[in-house]
C-alpha atoms as a PDB file:
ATOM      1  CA  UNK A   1      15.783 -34.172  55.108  1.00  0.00           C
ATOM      2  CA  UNK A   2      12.276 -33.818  53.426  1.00  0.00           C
ATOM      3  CA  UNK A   3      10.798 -32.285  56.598  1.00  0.00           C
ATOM      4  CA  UNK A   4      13.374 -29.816  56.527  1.00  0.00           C
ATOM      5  CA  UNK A   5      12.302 -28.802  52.142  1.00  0.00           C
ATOM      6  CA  UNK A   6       8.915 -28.764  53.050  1.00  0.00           C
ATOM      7  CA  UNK A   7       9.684 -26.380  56.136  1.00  0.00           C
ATOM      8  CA  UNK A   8      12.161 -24.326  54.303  1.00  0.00           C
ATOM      9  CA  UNK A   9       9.260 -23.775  51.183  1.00  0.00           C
ATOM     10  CA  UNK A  10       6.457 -23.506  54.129  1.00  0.00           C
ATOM     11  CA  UNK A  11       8.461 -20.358  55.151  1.00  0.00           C
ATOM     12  CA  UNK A  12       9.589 -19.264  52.096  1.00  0.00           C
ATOM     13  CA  UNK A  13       5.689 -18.475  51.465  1.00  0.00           C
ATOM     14  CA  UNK A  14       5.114 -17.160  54.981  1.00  0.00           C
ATOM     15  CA  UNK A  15       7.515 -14.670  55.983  1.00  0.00           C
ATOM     16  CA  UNK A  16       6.995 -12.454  52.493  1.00  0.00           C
ATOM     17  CA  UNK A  17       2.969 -12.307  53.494  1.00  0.00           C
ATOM     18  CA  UNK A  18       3.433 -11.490  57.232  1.00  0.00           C
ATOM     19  CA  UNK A  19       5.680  -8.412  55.800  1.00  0.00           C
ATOM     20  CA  UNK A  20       3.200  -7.503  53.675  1.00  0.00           C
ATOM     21  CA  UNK A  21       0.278  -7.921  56.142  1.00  0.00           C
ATOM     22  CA  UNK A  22       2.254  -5.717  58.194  1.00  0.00           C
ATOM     23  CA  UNK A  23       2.699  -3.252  55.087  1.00  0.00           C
ATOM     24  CA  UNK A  24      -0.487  -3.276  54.272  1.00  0.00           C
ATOM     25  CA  UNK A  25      -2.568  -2.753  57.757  1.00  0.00           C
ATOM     26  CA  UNK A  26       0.144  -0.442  59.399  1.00  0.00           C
ATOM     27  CA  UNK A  27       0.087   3.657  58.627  1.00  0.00           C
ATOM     28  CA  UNK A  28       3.383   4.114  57.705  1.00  0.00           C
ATOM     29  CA  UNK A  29       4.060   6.077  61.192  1.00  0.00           C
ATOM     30  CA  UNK A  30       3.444   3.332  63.327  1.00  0.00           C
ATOM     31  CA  UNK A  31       5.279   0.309  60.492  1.00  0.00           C
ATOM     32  CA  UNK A  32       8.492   0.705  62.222  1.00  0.00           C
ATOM     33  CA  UNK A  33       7.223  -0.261  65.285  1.00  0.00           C
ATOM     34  CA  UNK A  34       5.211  -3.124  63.922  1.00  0.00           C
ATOM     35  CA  UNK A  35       7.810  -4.540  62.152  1.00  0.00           C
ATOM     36  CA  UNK A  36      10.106  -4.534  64.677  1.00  0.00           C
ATOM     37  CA  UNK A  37       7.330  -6.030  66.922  1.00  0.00           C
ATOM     38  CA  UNK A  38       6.665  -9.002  64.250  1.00  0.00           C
ATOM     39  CA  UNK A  39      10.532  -9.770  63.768  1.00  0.00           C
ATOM     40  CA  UNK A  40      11.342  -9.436  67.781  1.00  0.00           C
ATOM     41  CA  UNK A  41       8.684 -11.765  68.373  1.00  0.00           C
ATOM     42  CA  UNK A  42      10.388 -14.332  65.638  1.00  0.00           C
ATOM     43  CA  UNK A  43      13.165 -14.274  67.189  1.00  0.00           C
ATOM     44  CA  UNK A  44      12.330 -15.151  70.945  1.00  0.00           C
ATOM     45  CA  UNK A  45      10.198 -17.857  69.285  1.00  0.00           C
ATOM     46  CA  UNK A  46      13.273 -18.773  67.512  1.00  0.00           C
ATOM     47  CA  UNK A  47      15.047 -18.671  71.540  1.00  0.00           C
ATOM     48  CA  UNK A  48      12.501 -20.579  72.851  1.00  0.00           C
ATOM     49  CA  UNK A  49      12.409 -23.545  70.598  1.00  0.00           C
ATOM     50  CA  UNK A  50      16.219 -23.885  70.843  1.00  0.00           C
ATOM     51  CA  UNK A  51      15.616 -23.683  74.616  1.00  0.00           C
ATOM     52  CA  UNK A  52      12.567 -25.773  75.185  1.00  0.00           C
ATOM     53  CA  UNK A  53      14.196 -28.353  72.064  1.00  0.00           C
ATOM     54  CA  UNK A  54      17.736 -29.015  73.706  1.00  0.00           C
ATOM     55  CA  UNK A  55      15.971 -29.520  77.257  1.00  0.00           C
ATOM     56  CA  UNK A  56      13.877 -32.076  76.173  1.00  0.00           C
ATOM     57  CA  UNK A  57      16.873 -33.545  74.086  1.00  0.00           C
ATOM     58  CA  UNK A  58      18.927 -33.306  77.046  1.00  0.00           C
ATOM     59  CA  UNK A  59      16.076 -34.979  79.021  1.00  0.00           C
ATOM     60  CA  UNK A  60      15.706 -37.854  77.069  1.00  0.00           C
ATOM     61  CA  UNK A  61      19.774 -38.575  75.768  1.00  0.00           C
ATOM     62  CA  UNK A  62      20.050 -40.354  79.166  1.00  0.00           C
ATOM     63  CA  UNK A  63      17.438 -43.357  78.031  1.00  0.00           C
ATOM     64  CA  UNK A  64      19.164 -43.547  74.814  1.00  0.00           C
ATOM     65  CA  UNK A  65      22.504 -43.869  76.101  1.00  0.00           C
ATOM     66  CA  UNK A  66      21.099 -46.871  78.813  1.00  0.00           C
ATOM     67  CA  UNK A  67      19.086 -48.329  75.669  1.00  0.00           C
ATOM     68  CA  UNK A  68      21.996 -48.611  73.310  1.00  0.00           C
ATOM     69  CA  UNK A  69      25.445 -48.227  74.988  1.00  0.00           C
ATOM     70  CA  UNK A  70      24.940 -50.275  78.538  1.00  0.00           C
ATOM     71  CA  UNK A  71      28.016 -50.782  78.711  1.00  0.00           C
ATOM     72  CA  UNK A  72      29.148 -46.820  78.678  1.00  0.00           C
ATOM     73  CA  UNK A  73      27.403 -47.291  82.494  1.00  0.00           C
ATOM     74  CA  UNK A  74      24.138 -46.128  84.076  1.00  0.00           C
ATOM     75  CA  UNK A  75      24.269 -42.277  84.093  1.00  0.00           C
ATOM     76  CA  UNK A  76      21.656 -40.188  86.564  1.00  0.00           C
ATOM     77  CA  UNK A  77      21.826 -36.688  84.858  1.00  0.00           C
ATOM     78  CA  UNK A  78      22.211 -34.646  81.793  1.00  0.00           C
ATOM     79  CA  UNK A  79      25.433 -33.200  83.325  1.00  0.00           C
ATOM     80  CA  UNK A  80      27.065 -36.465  83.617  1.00  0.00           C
ATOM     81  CA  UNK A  81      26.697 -37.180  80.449  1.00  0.00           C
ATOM     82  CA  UNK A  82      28.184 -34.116  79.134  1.00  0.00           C
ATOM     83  CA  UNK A  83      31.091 -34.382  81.729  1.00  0.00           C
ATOM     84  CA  UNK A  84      31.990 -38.256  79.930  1.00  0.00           C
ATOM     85  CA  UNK A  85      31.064 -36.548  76.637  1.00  0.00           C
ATOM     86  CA  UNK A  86      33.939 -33.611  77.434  1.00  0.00           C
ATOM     87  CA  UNK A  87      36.287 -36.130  79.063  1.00  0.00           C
END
């Protein structure tokens, strides 16, 4: 929960300078573009992390379930544990 403050504060200070970075070192023909350059980049970072986050999550649920519910069975994959999970 702390993490998540501290993040929330850590971009609260960043995404107001990278604007005016942009502002500031852009002519104003070429801003649009920039800014939608800066923000479209955010936002497959944004993709990525979700992507890259639940594959890993994914990856690793299958130890947790065989550490701490044996008795739930030994499951191979990801997908069998999301097929018990939807049954």
């Amino acid at each position: 929960m702390a993490w998540s403050a501290f993040n929330g504060v850590g971009l609260a200070f960043v995404l107001p300078c990278a604007q005016s970075l942009v502002a500031d070192y852009y002519a104003p023909a070429v801003r649009g573009r920039a800014f939608g350059f800066v923000f479209t980049m955010a936002a497959l970072g944004a993709l990525l992390h979700a992507c890259i986050y639940t594959r890993i999550h994914l990856t690793l649920l299958p130890m947790y379930v065989r550490s701490n519910y044996s008795q739930l069975g030994d499951f191979k994959s990801s997908n069998e544990i999301l097929s018990w999970a939807a049954s």
